[in-house]
PDB file of N, CA and C in Angstrom:
ATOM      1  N   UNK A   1      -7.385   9.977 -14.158  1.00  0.00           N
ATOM      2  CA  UNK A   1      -7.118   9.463 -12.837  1.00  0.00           C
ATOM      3  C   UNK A   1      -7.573   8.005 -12.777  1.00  0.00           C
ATOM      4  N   UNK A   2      -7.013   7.173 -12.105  1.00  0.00           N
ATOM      5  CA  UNK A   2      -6.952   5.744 -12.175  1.00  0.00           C
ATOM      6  C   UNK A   2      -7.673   5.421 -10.611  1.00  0.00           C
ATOM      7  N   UNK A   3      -8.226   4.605 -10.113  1.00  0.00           N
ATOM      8  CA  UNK A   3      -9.318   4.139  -9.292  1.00  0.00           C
ATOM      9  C   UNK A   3      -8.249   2.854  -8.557  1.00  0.00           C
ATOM     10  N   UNK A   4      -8.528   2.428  -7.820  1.00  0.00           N
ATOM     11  CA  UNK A   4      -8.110   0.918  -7.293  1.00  0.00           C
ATOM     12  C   UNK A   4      -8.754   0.518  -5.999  1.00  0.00           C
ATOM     13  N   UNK A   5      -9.073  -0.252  -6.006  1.00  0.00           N
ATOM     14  CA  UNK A   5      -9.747  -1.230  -4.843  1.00  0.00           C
ATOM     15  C   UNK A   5      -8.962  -2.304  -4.578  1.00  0.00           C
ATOM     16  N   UNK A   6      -8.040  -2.267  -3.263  1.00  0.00           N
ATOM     17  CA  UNK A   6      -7.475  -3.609  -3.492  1.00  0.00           C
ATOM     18  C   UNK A   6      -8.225  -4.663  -2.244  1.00  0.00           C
ATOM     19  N   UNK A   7      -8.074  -5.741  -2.311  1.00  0.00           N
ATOM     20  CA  UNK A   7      -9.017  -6.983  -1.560  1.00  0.00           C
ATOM     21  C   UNK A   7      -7.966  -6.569  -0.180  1.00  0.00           C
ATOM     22  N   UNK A   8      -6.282  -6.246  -0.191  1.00  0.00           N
ATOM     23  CA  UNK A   8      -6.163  -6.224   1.256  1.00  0.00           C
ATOM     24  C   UNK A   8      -4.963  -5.032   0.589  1.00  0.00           C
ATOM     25  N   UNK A   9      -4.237  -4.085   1.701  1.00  0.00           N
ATOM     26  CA  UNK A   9      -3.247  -3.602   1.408  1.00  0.00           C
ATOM     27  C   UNK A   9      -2.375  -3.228   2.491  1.00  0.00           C
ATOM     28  N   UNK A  10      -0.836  -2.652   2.392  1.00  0.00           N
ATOM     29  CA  UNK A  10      -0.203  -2.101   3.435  1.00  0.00           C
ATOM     30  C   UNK A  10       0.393  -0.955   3.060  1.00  0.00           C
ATOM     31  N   UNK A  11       0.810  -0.066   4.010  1.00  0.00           N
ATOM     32  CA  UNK A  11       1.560   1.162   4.042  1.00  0.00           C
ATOM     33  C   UNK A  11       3.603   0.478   3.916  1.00  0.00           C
ATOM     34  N   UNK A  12       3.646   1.371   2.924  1.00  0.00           N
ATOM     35  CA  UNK A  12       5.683   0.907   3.488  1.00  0.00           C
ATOM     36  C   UNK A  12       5.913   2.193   3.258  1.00  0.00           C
ATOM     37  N   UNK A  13       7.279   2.633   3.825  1.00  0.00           N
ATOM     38  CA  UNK A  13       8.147   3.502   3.902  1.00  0.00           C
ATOM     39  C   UNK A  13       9.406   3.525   3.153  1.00  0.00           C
ATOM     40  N   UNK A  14       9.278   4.490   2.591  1.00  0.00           N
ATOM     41  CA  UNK A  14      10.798   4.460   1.701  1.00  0.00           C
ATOM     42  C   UNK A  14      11.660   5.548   2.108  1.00  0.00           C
ATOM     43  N   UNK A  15      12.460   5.611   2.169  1.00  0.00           N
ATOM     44  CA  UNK A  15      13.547   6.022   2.998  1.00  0.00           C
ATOM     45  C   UNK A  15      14.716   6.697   2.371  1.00  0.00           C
ATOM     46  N   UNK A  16      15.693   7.453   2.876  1.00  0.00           N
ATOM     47  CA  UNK A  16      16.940   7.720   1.890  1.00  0.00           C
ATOM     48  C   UNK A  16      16.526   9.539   1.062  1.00  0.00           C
ATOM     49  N   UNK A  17      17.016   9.372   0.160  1.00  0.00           N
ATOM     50  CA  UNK A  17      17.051  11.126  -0.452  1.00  0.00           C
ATOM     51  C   UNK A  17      15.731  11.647  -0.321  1.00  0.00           C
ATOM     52  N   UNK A  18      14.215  11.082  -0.898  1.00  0.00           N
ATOM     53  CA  UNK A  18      13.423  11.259  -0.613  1.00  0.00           C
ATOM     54  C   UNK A  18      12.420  10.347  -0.346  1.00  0.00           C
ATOM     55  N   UNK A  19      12.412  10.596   1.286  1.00  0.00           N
ATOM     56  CA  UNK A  19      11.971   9.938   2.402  1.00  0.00           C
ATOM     57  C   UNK A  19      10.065  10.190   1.917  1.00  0.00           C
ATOM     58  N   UNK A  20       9.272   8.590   1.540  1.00  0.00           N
ATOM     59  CA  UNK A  20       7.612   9.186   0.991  1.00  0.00           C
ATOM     60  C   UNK A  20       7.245   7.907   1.787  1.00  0.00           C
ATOM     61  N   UNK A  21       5.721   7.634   2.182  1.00  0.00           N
ATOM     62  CA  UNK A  21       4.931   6.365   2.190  1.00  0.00           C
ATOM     63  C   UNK A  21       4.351   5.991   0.850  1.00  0.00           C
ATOM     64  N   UNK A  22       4.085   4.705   0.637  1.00  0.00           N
ATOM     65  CA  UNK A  22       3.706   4.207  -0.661  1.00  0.00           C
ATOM     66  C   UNK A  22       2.196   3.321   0.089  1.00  0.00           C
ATOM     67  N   UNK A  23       1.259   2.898  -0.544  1.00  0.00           N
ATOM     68  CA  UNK A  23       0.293   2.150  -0.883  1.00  0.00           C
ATOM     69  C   UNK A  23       0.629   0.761  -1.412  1.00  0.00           C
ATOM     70  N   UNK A  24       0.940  -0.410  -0.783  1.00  0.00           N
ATOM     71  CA  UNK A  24       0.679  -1.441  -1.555  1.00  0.00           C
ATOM     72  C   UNK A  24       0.059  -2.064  -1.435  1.00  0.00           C
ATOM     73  N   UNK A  25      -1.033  -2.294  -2.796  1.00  0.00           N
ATOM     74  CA  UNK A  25      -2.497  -2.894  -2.730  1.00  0.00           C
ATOM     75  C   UNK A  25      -2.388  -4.594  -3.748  1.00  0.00           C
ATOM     76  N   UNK A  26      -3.423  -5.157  -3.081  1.00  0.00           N
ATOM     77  CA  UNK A  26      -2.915  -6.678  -3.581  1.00  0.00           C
ATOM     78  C   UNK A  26      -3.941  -7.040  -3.764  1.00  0.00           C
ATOM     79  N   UNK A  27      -4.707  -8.053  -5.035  1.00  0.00           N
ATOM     80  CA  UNK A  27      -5.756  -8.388  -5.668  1.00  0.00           C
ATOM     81  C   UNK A  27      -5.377  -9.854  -5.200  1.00  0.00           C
ATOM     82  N   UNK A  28      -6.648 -10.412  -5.014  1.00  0.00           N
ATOM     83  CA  UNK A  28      -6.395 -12.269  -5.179  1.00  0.00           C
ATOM     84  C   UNK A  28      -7.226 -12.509  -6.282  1.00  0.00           C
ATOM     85  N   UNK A  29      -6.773 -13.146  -7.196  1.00  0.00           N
ATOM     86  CA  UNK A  29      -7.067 -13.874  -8.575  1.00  0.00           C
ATOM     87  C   UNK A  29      -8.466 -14.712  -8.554  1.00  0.00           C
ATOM     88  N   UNK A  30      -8.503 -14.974  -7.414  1.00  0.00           N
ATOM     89  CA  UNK A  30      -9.267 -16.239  -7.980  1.00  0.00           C
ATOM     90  C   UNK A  30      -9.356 -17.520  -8.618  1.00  0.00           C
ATOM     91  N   UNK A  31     -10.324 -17.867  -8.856  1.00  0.00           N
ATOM     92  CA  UNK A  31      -9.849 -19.935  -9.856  1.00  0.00           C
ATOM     93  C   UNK A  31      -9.230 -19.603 -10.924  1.00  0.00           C
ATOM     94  N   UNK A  32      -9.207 -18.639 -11.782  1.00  0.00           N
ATOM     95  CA  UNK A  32      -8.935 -18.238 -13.261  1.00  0.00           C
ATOM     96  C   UNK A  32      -7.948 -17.775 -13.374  1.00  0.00           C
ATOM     97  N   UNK A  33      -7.126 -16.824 -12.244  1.00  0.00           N
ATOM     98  CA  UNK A  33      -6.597 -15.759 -12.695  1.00  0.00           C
ATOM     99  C   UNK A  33      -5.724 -15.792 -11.128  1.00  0.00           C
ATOM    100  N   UNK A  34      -4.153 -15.591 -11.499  1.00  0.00           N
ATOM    101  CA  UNK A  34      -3.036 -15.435 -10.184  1.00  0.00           C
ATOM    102  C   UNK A  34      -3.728 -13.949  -9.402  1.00  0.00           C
ATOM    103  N   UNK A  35      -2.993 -14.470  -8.346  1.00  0.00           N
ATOM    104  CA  UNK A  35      -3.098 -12.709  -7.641  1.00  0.00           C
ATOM    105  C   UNK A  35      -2.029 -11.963  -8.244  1.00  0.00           C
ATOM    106  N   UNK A  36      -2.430 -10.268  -7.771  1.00  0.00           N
ATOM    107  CA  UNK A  36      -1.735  -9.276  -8.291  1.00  0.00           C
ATOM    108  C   UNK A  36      -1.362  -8.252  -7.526  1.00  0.00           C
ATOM    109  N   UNK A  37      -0.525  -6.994  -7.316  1.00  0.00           N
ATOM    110  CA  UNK A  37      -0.119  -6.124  -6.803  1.00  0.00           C
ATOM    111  C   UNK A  37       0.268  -5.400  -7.273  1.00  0.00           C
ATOM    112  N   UNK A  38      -0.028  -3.925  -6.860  1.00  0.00           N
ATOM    113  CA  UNK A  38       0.585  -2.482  -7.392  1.00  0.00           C
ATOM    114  C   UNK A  38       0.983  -1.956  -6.199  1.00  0.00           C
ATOM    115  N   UNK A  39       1.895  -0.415  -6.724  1.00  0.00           N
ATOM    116  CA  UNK A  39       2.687  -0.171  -5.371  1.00  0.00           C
ATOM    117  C   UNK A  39       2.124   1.241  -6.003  1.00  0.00           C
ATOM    118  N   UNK A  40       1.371   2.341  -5.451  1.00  0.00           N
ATOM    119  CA  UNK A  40       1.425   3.283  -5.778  1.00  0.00           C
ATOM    120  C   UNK A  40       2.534   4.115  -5.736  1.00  0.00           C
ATOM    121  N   UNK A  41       2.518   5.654  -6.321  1.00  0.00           N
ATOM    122  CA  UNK A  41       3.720   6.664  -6.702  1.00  0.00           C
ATOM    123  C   UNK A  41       4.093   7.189  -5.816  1.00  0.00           C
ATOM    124  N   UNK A  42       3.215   7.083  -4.421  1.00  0.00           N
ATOM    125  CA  UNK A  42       3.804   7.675  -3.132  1.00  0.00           C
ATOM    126  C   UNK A  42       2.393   8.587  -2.768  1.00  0.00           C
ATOM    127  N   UNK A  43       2.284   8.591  -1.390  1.00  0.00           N
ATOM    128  CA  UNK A  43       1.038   9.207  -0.914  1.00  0.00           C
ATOM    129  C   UNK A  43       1.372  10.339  -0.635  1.00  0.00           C
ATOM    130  N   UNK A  44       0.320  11.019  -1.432  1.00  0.00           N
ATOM    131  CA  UNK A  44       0.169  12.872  -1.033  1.00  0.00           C
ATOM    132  C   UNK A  44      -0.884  13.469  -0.340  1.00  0.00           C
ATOM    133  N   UNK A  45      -2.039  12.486   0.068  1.00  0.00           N
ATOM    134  CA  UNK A  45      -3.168  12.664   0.801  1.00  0.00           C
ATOM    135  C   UNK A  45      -3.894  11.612   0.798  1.00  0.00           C
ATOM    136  N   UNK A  46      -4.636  11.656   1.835  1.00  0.00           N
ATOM    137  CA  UNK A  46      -5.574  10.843   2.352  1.00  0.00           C
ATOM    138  C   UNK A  46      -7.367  11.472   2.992  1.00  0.00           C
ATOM    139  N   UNK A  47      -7.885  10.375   2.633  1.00  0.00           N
ATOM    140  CA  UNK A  47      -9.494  11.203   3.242  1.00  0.00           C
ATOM    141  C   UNK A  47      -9.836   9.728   3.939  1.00  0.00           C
ATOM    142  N   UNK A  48     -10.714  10.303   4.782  1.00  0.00           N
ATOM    143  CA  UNK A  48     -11.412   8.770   5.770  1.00  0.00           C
ATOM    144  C   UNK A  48     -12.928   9.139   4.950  1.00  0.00           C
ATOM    145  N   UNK A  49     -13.608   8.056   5.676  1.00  0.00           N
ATOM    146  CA  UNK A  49     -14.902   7.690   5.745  1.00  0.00           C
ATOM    147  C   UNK A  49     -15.662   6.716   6.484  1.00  0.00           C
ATOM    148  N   UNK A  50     -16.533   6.321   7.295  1.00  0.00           N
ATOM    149  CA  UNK A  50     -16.623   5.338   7.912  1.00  0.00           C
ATOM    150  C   UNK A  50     -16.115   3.957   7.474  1.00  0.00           C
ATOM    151  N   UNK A  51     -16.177   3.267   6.195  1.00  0.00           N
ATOM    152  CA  UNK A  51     -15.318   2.006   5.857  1.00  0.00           C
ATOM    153  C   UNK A  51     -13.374   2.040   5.377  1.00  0.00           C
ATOM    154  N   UNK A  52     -13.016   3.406   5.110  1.00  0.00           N
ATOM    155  CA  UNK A  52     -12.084   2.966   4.172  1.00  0.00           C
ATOM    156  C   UNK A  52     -11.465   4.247   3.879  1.00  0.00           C
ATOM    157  N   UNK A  53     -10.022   4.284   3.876  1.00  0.00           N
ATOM    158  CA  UNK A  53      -9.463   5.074   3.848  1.00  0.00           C
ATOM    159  C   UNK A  53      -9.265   5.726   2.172  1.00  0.00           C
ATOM    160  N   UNK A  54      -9.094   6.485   1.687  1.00  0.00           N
ATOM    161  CA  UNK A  54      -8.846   6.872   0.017  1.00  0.00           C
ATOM    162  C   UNK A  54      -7.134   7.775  -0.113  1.00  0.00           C
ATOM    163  N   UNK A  55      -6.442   6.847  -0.345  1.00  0.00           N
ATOM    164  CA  UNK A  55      -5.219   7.279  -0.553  1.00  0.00           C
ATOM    165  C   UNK A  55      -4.784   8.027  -2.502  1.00  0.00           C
ATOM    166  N   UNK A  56      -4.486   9.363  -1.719  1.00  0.00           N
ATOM    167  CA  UNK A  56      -3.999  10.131  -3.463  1.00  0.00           C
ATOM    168  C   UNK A  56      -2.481  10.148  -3.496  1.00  0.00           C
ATOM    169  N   UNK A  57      -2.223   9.479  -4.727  1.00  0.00           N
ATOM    170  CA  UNK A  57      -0.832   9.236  -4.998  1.00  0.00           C
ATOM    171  C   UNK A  57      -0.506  10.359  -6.161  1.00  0.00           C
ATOM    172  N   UNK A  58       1.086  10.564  -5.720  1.00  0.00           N
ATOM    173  CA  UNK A  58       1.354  11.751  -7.028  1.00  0.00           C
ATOM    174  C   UNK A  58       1.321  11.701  -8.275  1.00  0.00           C
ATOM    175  N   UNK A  59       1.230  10.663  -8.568  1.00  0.00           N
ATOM    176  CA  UNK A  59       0.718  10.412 -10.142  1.00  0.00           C
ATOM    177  C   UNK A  59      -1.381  10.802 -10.245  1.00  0.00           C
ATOM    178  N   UNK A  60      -1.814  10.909  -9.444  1.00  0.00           N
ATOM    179  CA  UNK A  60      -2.839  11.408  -9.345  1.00  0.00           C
ATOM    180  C   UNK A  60      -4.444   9.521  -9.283  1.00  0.00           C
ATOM    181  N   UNK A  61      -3.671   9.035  -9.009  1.00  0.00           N
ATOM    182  CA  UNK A  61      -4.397   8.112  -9.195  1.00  0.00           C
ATOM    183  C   UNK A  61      -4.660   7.833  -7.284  1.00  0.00           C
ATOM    184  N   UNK A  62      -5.918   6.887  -7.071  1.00  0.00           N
ATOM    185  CA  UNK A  62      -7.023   6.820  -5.805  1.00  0.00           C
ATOM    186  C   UNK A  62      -6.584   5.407  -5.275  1.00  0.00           C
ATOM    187  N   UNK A  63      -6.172   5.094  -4.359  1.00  0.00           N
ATOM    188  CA  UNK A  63      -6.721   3.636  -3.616  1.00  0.00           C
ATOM    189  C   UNK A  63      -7.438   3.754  -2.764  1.00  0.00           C
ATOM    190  N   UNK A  64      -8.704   3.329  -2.589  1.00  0.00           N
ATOM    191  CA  UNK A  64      -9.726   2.883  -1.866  1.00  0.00           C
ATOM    192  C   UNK A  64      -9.573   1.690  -0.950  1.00  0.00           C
ATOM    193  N   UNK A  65      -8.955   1.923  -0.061  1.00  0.00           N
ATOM    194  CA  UNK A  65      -8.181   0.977   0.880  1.00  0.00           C
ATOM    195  C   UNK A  65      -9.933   0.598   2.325  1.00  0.00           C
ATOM    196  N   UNK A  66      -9.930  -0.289   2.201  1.00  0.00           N
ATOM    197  CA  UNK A  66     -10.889  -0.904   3.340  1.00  0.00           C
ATOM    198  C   UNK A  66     -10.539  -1.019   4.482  1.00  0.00           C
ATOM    199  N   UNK A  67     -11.048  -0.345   5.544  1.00  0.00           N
ATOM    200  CA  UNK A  67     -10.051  -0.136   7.154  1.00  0.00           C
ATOM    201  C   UNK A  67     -10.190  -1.716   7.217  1.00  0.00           C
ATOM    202  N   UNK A  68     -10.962  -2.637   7.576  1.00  0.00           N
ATOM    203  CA  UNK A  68     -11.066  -3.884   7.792  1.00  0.00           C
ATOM    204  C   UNK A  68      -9.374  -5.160   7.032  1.00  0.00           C
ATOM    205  N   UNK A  69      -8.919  -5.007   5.448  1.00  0.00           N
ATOM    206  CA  UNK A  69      -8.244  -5.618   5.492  1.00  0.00           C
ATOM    207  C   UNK A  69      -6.881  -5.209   5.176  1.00  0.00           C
ATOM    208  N   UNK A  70      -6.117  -4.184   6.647  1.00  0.00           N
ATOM    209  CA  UNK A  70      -4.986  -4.393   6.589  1.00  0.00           C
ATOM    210  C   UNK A  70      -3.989  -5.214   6.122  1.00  0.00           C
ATOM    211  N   UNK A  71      -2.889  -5.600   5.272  1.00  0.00           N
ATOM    212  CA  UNK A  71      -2.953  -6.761   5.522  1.00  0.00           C
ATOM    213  C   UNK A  71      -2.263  -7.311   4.408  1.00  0.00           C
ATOM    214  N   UNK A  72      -1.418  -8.332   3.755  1.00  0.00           N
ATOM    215  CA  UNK A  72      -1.988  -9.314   2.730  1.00  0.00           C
ATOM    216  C   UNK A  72      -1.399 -10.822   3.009  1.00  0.00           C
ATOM    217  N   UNK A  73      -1.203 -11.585   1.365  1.00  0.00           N
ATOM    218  CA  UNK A  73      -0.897 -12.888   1.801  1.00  0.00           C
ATOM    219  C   UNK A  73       0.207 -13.228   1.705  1.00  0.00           C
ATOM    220  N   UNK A  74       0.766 -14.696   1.592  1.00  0.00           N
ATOM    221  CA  UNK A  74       1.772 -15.093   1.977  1.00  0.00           C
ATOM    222  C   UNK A  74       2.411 -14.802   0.132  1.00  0.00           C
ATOM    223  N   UNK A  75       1.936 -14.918  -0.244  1.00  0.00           N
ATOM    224  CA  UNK A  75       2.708 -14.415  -1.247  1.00  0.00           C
ATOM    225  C   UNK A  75       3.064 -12.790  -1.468  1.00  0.00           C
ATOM    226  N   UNK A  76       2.019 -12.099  -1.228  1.00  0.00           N
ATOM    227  CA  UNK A  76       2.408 -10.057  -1.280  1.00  0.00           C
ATOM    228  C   UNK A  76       3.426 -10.484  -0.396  1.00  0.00           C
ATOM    229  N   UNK A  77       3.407 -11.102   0.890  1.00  0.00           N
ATOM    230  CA  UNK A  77       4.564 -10.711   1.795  1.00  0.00           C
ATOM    231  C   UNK A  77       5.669 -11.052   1.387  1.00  0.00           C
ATOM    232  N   UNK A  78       5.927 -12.198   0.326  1.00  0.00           N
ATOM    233  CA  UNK A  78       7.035 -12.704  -0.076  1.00  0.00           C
ATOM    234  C   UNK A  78       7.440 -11.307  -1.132  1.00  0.00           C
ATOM    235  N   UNK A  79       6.480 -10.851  -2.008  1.00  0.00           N
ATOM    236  CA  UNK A  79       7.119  -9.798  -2.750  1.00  0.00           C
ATOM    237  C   UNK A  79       7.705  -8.616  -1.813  1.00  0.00           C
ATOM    238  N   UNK A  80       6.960  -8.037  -0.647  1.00  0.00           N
ATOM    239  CA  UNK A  80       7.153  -7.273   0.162  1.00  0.00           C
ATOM    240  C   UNK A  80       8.715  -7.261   0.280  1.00  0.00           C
ATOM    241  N   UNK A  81       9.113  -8.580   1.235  1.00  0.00           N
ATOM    242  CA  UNK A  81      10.398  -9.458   1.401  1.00  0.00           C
ATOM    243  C   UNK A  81      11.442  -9.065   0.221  1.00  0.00           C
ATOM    244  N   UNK A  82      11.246  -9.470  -1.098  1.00  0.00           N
ATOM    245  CA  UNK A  82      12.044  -9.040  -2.038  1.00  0.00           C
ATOM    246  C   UNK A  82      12.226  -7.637  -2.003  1.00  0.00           C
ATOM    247  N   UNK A  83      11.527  -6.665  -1.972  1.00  0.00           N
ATOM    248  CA  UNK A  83      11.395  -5.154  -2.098  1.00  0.00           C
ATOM    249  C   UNK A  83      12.243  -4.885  -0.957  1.00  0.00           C
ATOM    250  N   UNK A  84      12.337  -5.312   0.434  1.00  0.00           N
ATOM    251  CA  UNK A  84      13.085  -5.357   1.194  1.00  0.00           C
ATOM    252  C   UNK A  84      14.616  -5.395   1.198  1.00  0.00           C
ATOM    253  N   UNK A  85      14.723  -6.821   1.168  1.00  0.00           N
ATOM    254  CA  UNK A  85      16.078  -7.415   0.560  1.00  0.00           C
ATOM    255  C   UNK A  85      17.031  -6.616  -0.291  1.00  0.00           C
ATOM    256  N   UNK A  86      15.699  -5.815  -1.227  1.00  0.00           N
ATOM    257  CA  UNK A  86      17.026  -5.160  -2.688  1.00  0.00           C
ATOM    258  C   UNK A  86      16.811  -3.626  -2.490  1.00  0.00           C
ATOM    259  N   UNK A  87      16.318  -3.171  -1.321  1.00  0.00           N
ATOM    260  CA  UNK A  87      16.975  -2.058  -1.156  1.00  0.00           C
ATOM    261  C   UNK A  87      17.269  -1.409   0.296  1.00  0.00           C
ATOM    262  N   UNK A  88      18.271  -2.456   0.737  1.00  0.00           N
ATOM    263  CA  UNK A  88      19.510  -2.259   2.024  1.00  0.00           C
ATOM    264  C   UNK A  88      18.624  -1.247   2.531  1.00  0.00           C
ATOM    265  N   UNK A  89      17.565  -1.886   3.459  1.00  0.00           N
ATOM    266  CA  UNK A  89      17.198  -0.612   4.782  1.00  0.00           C
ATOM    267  C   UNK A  89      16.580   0.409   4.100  1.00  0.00           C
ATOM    268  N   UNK A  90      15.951   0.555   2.851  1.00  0.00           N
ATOM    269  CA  UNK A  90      15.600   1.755   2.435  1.00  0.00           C
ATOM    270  C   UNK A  90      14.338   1.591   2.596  1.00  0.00           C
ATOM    271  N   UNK A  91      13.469   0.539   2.458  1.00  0.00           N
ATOM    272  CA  UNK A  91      12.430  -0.071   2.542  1.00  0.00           C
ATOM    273  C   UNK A  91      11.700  -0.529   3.611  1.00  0.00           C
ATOM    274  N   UNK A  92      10.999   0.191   4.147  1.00  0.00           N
ATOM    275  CA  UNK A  92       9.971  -0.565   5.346  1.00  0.00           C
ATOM    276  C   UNK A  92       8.400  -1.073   5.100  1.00  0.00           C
ATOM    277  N   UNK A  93       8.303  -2.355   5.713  1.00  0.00           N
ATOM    278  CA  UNK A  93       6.715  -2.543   5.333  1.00  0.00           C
ATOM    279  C   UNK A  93       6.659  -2.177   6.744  1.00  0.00           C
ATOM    280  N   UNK A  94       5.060  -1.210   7.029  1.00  0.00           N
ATOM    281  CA  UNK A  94       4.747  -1.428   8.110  1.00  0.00           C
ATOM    282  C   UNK A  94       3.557  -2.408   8.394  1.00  0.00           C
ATOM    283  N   UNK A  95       3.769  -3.502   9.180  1.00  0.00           N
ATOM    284  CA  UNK A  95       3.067  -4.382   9.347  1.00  0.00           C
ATOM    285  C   UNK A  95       1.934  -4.686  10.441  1.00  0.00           C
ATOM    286  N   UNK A  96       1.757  -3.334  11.165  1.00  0.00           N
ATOM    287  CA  UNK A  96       0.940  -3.351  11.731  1.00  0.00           C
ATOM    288  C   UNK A  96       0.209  -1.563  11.475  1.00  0.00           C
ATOM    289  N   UNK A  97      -0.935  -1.919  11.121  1.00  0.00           N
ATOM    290  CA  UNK A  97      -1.465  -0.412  10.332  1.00  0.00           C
ATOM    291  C   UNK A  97      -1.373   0.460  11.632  1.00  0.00           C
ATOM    292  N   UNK A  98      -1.286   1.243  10.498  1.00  0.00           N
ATOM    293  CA  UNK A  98      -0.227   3.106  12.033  1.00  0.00           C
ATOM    294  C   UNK A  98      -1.364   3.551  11.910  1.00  0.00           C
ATOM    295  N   UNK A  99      -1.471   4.484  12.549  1.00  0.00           N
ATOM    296  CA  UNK A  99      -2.394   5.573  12.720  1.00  0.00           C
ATOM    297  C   UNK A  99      -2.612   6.785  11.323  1.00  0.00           C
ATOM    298  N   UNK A 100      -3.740   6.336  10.230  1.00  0.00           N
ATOM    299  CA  UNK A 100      -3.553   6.697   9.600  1.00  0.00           C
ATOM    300  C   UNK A 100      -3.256   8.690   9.293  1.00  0.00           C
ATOM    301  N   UNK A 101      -4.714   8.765  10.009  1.00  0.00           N
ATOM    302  CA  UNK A 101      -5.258   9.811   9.588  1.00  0.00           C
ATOM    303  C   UNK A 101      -4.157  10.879  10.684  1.00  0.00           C
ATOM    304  N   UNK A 102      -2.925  10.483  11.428  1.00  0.00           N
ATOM    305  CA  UNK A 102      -2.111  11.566  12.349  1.00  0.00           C
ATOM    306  C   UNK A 102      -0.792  10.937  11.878  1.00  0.00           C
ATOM    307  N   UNK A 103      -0.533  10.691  10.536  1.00  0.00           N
ATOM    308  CA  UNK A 103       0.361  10.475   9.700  1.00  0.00           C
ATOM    309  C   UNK A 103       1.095  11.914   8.571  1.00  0.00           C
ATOM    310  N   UNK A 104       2.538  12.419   9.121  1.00  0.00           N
ATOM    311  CA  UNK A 104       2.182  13.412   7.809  1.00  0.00           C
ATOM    312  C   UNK A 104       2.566  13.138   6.694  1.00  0.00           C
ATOM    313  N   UNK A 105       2.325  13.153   5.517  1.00  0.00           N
ATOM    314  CA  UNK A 105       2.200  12.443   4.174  1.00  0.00           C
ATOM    315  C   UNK A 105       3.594  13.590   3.419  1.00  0.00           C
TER     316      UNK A 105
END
């Protein structure tokens, strides 16, 4: 099982034959190193805790999502945008965090 912490992330919706939410979590690089992003396999559960939500994707791997940074930058949003664009309406970012935990997965 694979771990992830991302610095900010968002929920999107994918849509069409089989309708799942995904995890997309976004790293900032730093002086050394570009930022980065993964899109998890699709959410099959979730647990709270006072800081941070823990999203389980069907590939069996964890994001450790921080209630605080909904969210990312102008660049995730530009990838977001592309993910958009190339699949006609199938694709939703939601851009303002939903209600996680009365979400059904």
């Amino acid at each position: 099982m694979s771990e992830y912490y991302p610095d900010r992330w968002k929920i999107v919706k994918i849509t069409g034959s089989d309708p799942h939410y995904r995890v997309f979590g976004y790293w900032y690089g730093g002086f050394t190193g570009g930022d980065s992003w993964k899109m998890n396999s699709g959410i099959v559960s979730v647990a709270e805790d006072e800081d941070a939500y823990t999203f389980k994707g069907h590939s069996g791997s964890e994001y450790r999502c921080h209630k605080d940074y909904y969210g990312t930058s102008a660049y995730g949003e530009s990838v977001l945008q592309q993910y958009t664009e190339a699949n006609e309406g199938a694709f939703e970012v939601l851009h303002e965090m939903p209600d996680i935990m009365n979400m059904t997965w």
